[in-house]
Structure formats: C-alpha cells, structure tokens
Protein backbone atom coordinates (compact mmCIF):
# COMPACT_ATOMS: atom_id res chain seq x y z
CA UNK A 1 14.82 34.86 1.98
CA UNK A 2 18.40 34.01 2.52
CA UNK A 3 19.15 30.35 3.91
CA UNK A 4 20.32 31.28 7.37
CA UNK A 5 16.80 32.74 7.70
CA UNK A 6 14.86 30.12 6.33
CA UNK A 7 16.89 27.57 8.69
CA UNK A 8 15.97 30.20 11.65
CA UNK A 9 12.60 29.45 10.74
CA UNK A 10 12.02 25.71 10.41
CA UNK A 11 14.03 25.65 13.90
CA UNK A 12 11.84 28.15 15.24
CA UNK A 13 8.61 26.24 13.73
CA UNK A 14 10.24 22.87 15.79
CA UNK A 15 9.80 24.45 18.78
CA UNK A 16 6.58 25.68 18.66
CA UNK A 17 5.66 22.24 17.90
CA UNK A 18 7.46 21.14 20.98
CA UNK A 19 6.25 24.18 23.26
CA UNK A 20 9.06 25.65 23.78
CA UNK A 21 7.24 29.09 22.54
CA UNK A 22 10.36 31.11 24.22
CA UNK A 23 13.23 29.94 22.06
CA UNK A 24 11.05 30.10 19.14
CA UNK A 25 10.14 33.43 20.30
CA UNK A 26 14.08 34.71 19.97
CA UNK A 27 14.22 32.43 16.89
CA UNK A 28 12.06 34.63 14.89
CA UNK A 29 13.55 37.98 16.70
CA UNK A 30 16.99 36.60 15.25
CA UNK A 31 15.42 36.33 11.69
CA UNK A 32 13.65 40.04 11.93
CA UNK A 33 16.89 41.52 13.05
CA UNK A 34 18.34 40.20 9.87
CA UNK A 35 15.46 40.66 7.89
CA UNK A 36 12.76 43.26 9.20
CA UNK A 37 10.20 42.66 6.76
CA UNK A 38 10.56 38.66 6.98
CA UNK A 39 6.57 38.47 6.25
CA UNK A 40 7.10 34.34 8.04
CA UNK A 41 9.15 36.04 10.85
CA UNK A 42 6.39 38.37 11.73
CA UNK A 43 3.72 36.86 10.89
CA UNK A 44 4.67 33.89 13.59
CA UNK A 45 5.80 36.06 15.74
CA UNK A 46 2.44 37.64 16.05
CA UNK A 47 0.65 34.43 16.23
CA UNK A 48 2.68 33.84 19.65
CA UNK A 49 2.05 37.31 21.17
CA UNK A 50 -1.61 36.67 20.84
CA UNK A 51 -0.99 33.04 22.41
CA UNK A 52 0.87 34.64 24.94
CA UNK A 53 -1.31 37.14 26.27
CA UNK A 54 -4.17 33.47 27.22
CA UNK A 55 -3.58 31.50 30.06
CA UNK A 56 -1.65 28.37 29.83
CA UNK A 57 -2.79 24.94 31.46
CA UNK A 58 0.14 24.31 33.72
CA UNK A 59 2.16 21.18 33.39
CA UNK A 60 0.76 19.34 36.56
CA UNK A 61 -2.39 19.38 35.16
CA UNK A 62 -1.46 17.54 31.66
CA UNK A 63 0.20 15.50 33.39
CA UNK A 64 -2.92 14.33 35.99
CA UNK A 65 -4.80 13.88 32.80
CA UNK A 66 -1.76 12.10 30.84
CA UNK A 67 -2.36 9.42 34.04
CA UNK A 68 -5.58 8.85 34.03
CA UNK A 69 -5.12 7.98 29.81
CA UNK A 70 -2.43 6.26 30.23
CA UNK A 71 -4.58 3.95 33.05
CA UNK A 72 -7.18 3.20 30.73
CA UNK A 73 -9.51 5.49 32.83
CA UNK A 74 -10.76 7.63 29.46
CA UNK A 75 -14.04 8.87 31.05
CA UNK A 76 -12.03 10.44 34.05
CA UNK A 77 -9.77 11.57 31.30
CA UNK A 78 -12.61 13.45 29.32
CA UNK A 79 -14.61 14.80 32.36
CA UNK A 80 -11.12 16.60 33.59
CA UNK A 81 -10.48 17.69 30.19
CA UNK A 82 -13.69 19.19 29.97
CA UNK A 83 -13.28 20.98 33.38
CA UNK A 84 -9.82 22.27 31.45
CA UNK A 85 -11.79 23.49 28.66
CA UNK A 86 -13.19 25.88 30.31
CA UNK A 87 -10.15 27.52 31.30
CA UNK A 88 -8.01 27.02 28.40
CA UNK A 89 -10.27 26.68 25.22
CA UNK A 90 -7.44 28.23 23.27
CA UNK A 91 -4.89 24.93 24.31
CA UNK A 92 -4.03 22.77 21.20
CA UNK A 93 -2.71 20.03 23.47
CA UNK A 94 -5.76 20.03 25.53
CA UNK A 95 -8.02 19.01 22.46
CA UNK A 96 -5.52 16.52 21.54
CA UNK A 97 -5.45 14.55 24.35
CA UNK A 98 -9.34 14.62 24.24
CA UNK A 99 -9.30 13.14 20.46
CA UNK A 100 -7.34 10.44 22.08
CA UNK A 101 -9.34 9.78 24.36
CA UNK A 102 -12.54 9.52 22.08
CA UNK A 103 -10.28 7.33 19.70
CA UNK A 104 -9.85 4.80 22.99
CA UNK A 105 -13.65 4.31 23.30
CA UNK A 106 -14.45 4.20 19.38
CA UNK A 107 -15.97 7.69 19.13
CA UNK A 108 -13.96 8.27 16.22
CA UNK A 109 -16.38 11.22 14.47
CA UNK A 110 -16.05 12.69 18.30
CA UNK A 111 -12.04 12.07 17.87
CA UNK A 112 -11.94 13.56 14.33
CA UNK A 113 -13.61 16.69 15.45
CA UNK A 114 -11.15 17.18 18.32
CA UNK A 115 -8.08 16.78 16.39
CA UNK A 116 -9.76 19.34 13.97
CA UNK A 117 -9.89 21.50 17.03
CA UNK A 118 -6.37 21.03 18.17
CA UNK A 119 -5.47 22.12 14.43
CA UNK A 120 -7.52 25.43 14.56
CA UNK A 121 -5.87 26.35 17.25
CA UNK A 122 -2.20 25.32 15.74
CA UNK A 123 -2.24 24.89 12.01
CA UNK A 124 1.02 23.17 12.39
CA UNK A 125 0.06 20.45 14.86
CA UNK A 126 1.62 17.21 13.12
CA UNK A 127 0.78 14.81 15.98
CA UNK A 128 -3.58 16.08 15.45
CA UNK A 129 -3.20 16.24 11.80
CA UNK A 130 -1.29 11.81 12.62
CA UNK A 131 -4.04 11.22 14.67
CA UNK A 132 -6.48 12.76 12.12
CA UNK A 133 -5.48 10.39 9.51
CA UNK A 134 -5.64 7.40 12.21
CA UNK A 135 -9.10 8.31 12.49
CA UNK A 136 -10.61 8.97 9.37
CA UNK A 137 -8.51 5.64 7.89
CA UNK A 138 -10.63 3.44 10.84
CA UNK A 139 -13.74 5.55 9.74
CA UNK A 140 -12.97 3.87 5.92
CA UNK A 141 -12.53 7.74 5.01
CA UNK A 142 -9.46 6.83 2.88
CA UNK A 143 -9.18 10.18 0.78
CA UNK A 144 -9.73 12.25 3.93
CA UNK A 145 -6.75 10.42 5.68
CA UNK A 146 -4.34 10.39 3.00
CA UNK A 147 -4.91 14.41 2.84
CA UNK A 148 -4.37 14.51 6.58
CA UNK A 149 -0.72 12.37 6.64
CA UNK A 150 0.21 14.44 3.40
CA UNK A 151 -0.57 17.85 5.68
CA UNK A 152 1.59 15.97 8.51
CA UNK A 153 4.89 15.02 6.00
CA UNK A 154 3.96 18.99 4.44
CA UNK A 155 4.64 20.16 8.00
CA UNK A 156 6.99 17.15 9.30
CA UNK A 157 8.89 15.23 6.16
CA UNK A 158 11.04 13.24 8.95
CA UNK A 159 7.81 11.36 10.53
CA UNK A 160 8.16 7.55 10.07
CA UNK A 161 4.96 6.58 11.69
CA UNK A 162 3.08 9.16 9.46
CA UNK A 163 5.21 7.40 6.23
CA UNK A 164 4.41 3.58 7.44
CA UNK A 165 0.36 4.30 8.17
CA UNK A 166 0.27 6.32 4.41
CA UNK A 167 2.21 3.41 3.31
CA UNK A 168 0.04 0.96 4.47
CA UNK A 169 -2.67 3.19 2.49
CA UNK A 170 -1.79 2.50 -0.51
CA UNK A 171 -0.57 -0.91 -0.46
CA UNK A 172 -4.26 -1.70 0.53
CA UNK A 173 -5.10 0.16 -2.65
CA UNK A 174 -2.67 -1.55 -4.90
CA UNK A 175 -0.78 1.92 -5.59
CA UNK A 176 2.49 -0.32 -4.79
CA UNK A 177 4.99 2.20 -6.19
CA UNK A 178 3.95 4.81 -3.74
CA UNK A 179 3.91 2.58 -1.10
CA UNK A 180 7.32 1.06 -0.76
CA UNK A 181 8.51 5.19 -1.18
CA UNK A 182 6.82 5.96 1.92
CA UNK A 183 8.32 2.72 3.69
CA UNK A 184 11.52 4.00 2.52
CA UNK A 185 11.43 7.08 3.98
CA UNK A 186 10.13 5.44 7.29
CA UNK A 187 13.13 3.22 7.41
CA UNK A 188 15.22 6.14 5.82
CA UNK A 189 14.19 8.17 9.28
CA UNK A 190 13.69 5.25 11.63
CA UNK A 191 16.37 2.44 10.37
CA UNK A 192 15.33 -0.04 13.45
CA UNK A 193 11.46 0.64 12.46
CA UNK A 194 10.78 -3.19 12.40
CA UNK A 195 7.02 -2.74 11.24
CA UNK A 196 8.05 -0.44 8.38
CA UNK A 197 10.60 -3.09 7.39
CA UNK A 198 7.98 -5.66 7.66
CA UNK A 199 5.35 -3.43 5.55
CA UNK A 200 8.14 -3.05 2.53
CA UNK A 201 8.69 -6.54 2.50
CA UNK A 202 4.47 -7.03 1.73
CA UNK A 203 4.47 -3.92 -1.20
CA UNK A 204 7.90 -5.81 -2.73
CA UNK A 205 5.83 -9.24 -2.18
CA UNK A 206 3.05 -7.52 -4.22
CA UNK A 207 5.15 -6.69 -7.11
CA UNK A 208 6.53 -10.24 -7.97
CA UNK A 209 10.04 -8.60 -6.23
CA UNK A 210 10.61 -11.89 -4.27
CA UNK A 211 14.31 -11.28 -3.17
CA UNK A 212 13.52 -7.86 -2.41
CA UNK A 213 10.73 -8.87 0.18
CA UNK A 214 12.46 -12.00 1.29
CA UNK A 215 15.38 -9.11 2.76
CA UNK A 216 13.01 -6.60 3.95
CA UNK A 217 11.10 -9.77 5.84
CA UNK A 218 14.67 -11.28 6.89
CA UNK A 219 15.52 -7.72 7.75
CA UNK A 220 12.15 -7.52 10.20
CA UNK A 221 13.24 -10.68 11.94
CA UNK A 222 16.32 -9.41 12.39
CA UNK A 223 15.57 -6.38 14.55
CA UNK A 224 12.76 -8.65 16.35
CA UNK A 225 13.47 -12.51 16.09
CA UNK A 226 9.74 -12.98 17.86
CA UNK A 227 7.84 -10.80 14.73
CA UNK A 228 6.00 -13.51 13.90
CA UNK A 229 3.99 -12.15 11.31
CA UNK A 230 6.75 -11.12 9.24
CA UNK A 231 8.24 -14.99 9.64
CA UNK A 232 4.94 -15.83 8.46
CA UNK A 233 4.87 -13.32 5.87
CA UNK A 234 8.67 -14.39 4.97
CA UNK A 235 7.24 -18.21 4.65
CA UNK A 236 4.85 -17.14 2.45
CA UNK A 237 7.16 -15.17 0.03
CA UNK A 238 9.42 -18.69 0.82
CA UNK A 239 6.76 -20.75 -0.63
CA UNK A 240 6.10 -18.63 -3.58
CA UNK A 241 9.38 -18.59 -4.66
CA UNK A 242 9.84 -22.09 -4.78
CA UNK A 243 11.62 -22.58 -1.49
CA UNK A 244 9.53 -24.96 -0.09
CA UNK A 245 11.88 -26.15 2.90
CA UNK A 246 12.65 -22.93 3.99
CA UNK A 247 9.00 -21.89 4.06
CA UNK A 248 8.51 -24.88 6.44
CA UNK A 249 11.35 -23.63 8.54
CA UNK A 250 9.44 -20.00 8.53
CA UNK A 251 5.78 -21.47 9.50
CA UNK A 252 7.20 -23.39 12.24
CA UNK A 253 9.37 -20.62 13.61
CA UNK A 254 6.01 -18.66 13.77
CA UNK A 255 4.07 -21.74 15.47
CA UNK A 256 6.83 -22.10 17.96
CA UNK A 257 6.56 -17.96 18.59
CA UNK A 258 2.88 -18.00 18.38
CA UNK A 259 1.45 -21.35 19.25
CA UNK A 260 -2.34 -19.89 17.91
CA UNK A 261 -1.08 -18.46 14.90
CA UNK A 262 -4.20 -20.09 12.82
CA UNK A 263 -2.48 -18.79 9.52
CA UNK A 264 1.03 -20.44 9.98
CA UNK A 265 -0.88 -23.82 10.61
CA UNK A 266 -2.92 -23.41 7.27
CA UNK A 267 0.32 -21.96 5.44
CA UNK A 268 2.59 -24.77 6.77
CA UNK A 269 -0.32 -27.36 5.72
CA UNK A 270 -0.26 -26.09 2.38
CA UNK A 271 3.64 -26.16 1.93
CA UNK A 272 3.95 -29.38 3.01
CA UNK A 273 1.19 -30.50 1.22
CA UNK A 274 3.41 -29.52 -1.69
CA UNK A 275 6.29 -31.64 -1.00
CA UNK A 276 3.46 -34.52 -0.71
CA UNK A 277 3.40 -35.25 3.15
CA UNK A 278 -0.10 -35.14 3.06
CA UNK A 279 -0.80 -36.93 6.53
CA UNK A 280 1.50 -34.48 7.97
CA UNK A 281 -0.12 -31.38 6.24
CA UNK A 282 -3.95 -32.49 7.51
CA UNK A 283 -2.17 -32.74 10.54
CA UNK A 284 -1.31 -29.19 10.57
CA UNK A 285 -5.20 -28.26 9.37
CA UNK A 286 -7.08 -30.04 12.16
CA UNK A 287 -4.31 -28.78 14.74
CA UNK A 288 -6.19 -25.17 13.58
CA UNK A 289 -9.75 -26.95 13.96
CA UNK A 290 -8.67 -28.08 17.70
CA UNK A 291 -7.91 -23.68 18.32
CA UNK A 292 -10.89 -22.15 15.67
CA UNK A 293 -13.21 -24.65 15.16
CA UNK A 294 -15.11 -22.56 13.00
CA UNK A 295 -11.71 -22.36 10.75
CA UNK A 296 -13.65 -22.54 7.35
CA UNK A 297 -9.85 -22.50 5.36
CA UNK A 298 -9.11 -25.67 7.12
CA UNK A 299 -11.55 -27.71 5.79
CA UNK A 300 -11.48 -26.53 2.66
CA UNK A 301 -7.30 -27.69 2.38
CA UNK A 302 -8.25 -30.42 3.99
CA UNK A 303 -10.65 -31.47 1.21
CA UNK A 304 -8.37 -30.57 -1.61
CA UNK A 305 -5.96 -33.30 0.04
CA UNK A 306 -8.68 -35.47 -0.68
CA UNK A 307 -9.91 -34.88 -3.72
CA UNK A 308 -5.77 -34.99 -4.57
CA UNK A 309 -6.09 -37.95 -3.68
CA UNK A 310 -9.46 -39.42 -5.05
CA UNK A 311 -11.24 -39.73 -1.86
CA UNK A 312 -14.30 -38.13 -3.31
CA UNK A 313 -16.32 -38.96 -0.28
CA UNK A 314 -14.23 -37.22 2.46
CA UNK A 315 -13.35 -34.18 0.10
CA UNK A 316 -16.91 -34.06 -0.06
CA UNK A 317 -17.54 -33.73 3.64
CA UNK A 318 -14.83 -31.54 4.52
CA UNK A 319 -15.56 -28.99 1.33
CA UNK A 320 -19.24 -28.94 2.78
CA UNK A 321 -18.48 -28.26 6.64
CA UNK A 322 -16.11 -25.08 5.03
CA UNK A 323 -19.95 -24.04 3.11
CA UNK A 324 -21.36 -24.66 6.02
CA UNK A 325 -19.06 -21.96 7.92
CA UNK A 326 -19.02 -19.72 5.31
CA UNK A 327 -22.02 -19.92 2.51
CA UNK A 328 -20.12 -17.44 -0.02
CA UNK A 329 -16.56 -19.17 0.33
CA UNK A 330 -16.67 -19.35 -3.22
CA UNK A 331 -13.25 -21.78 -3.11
CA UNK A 332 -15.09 -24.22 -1.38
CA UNK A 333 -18.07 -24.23 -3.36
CA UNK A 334 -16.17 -24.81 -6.70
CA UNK A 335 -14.62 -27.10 -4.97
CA UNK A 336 -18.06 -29.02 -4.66
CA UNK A 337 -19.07 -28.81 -8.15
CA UNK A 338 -15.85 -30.88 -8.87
CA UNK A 339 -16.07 -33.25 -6.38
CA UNK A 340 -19.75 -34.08 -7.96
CA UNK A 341 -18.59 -33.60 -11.47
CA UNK A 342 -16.28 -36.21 -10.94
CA UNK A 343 -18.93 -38.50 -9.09
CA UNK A 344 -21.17 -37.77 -12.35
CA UNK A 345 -23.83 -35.70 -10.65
CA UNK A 346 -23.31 -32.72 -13.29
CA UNK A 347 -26.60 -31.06 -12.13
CA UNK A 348 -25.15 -30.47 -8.48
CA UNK A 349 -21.74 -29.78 -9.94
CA UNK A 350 -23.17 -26.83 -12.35
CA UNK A 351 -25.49 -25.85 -9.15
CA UNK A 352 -21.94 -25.34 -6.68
CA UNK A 353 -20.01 -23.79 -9.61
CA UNK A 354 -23.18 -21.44 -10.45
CA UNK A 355 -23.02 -20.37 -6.81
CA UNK A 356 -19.38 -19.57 -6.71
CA UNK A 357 -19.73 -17.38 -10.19
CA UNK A 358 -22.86 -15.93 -8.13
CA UNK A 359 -20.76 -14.39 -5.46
CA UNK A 360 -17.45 -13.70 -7.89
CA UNK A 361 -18.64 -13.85 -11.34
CA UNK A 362 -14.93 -13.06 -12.28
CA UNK A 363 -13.91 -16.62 -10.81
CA UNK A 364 -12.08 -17.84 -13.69
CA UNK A 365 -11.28 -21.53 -12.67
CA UNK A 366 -15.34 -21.75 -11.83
CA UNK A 367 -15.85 -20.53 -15.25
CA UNK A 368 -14.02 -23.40 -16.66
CA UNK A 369 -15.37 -25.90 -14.75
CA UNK A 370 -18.76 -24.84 -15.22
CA UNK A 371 -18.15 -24.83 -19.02
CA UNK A 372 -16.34 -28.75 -18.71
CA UNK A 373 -19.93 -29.64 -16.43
CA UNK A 374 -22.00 -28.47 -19.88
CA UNK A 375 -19.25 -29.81 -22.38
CA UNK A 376 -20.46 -33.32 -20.23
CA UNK A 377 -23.71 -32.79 -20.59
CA UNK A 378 -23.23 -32.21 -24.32
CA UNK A 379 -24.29 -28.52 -23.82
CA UNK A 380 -21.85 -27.30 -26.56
CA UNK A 381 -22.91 -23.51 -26.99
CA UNK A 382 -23.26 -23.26 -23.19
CA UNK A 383 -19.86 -25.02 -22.24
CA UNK A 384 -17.85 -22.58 -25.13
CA UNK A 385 -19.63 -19.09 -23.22
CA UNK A 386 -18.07 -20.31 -20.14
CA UNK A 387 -14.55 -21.20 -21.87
CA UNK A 388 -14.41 -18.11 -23.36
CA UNK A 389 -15.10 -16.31 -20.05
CA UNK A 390 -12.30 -17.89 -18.37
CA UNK A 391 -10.03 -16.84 -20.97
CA UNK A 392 -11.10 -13.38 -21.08
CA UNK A 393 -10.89 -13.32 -17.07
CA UNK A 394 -7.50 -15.30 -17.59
CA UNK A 395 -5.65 -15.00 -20.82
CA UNK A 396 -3.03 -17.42 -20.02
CA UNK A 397 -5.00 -19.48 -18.96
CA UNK A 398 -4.04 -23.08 -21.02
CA UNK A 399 -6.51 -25.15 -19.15
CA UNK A 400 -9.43 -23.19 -20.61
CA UNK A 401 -8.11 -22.65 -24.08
CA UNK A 402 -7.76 -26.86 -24.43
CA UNK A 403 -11.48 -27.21 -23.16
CA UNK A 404 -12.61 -25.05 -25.61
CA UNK A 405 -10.67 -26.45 -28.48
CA UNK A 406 -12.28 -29.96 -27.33
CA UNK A 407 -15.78 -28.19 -27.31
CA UNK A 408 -15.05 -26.83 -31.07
CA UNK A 409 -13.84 -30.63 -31.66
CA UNK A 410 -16.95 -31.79 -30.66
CA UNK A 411 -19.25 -29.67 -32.73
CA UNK A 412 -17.19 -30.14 -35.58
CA UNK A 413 -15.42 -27.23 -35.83
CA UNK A 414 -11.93 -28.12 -36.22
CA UNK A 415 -9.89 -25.06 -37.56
CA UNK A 416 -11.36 -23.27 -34.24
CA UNK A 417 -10.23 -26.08 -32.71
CA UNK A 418 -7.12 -26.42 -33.74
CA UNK A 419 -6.49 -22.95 -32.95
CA UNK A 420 -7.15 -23.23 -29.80
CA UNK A 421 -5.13 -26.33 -29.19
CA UNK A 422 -2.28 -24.74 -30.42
CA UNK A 423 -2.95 -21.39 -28.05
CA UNK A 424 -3.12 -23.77 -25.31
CA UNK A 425 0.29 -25.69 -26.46
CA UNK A 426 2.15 -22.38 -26.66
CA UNK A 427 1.58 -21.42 -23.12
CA UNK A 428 1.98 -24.55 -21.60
CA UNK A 429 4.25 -26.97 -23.67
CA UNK A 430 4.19 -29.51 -21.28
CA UNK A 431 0.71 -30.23 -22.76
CA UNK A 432 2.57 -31.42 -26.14
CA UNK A 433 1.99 -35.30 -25.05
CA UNK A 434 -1.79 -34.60 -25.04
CA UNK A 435 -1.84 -31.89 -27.53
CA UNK A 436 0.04 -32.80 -30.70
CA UNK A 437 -2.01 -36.09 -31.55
CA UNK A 438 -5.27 -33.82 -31.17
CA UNK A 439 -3.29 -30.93 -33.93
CA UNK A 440 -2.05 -33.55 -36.15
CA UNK A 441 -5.14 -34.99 -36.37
C-alpha cells in the first residue's frame, strides 16, 4: 500500500469515528480508484454500505438524551435510550451514552457490557473502548483495563486522557518506567494537560528523580496556581529533598487554597516539626482534629512530638486515641511498645510491637524494637531472631546491625560482635563516637 493510500485511510477511519460516514465514504472511493483491490478500502467501505442501508437516530434525539445526562437525570436518560433501542439497535453511540449512564449510578458490570456493545457495533470506537477501561479499572479489573486503553492508543495513539488514566495504572503498580512514557505522551498531545503534568511529577517522585518531579509539580501549578494537590504533592517532594522552608511555603499555599486539606495540615506539622517548632507543628495536627476528628495520623504525630520530647505520658495518650481510631495502624502501635519500653513495662512494649508485626510482619523498625524489648529482658536468642529480621527486611539498616552486635556482646560472642559493629559503623559513620570504644575493645 503506497503512503498516499494509507494516509487516505487513517483520515477516512477519523471520520467514521466522528460520524461523518459521507466523507469517509469518498475517502475510501479515492483510495479504490487508486488502488482497486485495496483489501482496507473495500473492506470499510462495505462495512458502511451495510450501516447505511439501517436507520439512523436523528440528531434531535441524542441530543434530548445528551440533556437529560448532562442534568443528572440518568433514569430518564436510560428509559429514553431504551425506547431508542428499539429503533436503532445497530447505533454505537446509542449504547455509549447508555454505559455512561450506568457508570453515573455505579452499575459498572451494566456499563462494561454497554460499552462492549457500542464496540460490536464499531470495532473502532475509542471513546467505548476509554470508557471500558474507566470501568473495569473502578471494578479493580486492572488487566482487563489496561487491554482496553492499549485497544484505544492501537486505534487512537494521540489520546491524552487514555495515556494519563494507563499512566496512572501503572504508577499504582510500581511499573514507574512505563508510567512517566504514557504521561509523556499525554503532555506530548495535550501540553496544558495540568493533571498529566501533575501525575509525572508523582512517577518522577517515585523514582528518587526529585528535580524532575519538583518541575513537573512546579509545571502543574503553573497552568493552575489553585491545583492544590500538586502544591501539596510539590511540598512533599520539597520536604524530601531537604528543602524544608520551601515545603512550608507549599503546605501553606495548599491550606490557604484548600482550607480542609487534612493532608497539608499533617504534612506542614511534620515539616515544621523538623525545623523543631514543635508548638507550632501540634498546632497544625489538632487544627486537623478540629475538621476530622477521627484523624487517626494526627494523633499519632502528635505523640511522636512527645515522645521527642520525653513526655512519655502524653505520647502515650495521643499514640492510644490513633489505636483507638484505627486498631491495625501499625505506626501507632509500635509507637506504644516504645513509649512502654522506655517506661520499663517490656511485657506491654513486646505486646504493641507483636501487634504491629501481626498486621505487617515485614515492619522492620518493629522488628528491632521488639528484638531491643527481649535484649532487656535478657532474652538473647529471641532479641538476635528479631535483629536479624530487621536486617534482612532492611539491609542498611545500622540501627539493627548495632543491636545485634550488643546482643552477641552480651552472650559473649565477640568476633560476631565485632562484626556487626563494624557493619553498622560502615553505613552510618556518625556512629564512630559510640562505636569505636565497643571495636577496640
């Protein structure tokens, strides 16, 4: 097939997809005059003889049932869709709007099998196969929606919403790479396509690519200074990249934008619990409280504050209203079992941090703290399992390679120990002031 065919064809193709069945009708004439046997050429223009010779739903009455979607009235919607049924079963666009409909009211199996009706009927319906995907994503049917974008981008490469909801699909399955492509191409199609913009900034975020996502975020804002989510995803990327003021400036641009924005208040908290204005950061935690009372996160930074500061006692109240919330906040219950190691009531300590490991048993950091609990208790062979587990969770983790060199110590074993100080040393060397008179001895 030369090129000026195949270029006939994909601009015949475009308008069939936007009705306009006549000039896609002399489209594919043009291509058989040049090419008689074009197998493409006649095989479409067969398909729209045959569409030809049903009745067509006339504009008026799309457009009656376009208003009655479009006023939120989807059961008058569906019951004059039905009636249109009848008339024009062989109408892709009919079935469409009905899947839309369905969608509206959370029938989304009903939805699904509309769309799959509207793409009988067309096989090259990209806006069915868009919704499709929609559907089966908000059904948890990940595999089935990813097939039903790719058959969109097949038909339809320059989609951006079809790129940004795949996207989206595999940044919430960690298949980063792929997903910052697909945001490209969004952008790539759709340069003002804040969301998309927004959504790179996350998979760049993801990778440890901090300057990357703070310019896709800073981007975002750009095209829409009242985004606040990407100013509160820009604070966050802020914070992590050790810019704490700016982070501030980000969480409070989002507050200002979004006054019950309960994740900017925690987020804000936290960063300026990290330049030490701790009165200022509770502040920010029981603001949340006063708008979600029920704000489990906020009590739980509110205790670490605390227990920052050695006020065992509050720590200890706010950790257990965040419990109380939310039994399997595993954060919150390690956060217990120090609270009562460091009040000496080891049983109730290993009780919280068995809990947490319960409900995560990869929890490094409860590992650890479990195994310090039993290293207390003079549990040796118990308190090493538990160091050994946090390492394996956590191989860098120096914290846990110390403890376990002190639980060797203890039991006599001092090459292991030794070993292990020095492990520890070697990924942290601040630790060299508590280290090296352990080694040398």
């Amino acid at each position: 097939m030369t090129i000026k065919n195949q270029r006939l064809i994909e601009r015949a193709k475009k308008n069939e997809r936007n009705g306009d069945s006549k000039k896609a009708f002399e489209l594919y004439q043009t291509v058989l005059k040049n090419s008689p046997s074009n197998h493409e050429a006649l095989s479409r223009l067969s398909a729209l003889n045959k569409a030809s010779d049903k009745p067509k739903v006339s504009r008026s009455k799309i457009n009656s049932v376009y208003a009655e979607y479009n006023n939120g009235d989807f059961t008058k919607a569906l019951d004059s869709i039905e009636s249109l049924i009848k008339d024009y079963s062989s109408e892709p666009l009919i079935f469409n709007i009905q899947g839309a409909c369905f969608k509206s009211i959370d029938k989304l199996k009903k939805a699904t099998e509309s769309f799959k009706k509207a793409i009988s009927l067309n096989h090259e319906y990209t806006e069915s196969y868009y919704n499709l995907g929609i559907c089966y994503n908000e059904l948890g049917e990940i595999n089935k929606a990813i097939l039903a974008y790719e058959k969109a981008l097949e038909i339809k490469h320059a989609y951006p919403a079809v790129h940004n909801n795949i996207g989206n699909i595999y940044l919430d399955l960690e298949k980063i790479e792929k997903s910052i492509d697909h945001f490209e191409w969004a952008i790539a199609y759709q340069p003002e396509y804040v969301e998309a913009h927004n959504n790179l900034g996350s998979s760049y975020f993801a990778l440890g690519k901090f300057d990357l996502a703070i310019e896709s975020f800073q981007h975002a804002v750009r095209l829409n200074p009242n985004y606040f989510e990407a100013y509160n995803n820009l604070g966050s990327v802020l914070y992590k990249n050790n810019q704490i003021d700016l982070a501030i400036d980000s969480f409070e641009k989002v507050i200002s934008i979004e006054p019950k924005y309960l994740s900017a208040y925690s987020n804000l908290g936290n960063a300026l619990k990290e330049i030490g204005q701790n009165d200022a950061a509770i502040e920010c935690f029981e603001e949340a409280l006063k708008i979600e009372p029920k704000f489990a996160n906020a009590y739980n930074n509110i205790g670490v504050i605390y227990l920052d500061l050695g006020k065992n006692n509050d720590a200890l109240t706010s950790f257990t209203e965040a419990v109380d919330i939310n039994p399997n906040y595993v954060e919150a219950l390690n956060n217990l079992g120090i609270v009562y190691h460091r009040i000496n009531q080891c049983d109730k300590a290993i009780n919280f941090y068995e809990r947490a490991l319960k409900i995560n048993p990869e929890y490094a950091e409860a590992h650890n703290n479990l195994g310090s609990a039993y290293l207390f208790q003079e549990k040796i062979a118990e308190s090493k399992k538990h160091f050994k587990k946090a390492i394996k969770i956590k191989p860098d983790y120096f914290t846990a390679y110390k403890n376990l060199g002190d639980a060797f110590s203890y039991s006599g074993e001092n090459i292991e120990a030794l070993k292990n100080y020095k492990k520890a040393l070697s990924i942290n060397p601040n630790l060299a002031d508590i280290l090296n008179p352990l080694i040398k001895e």
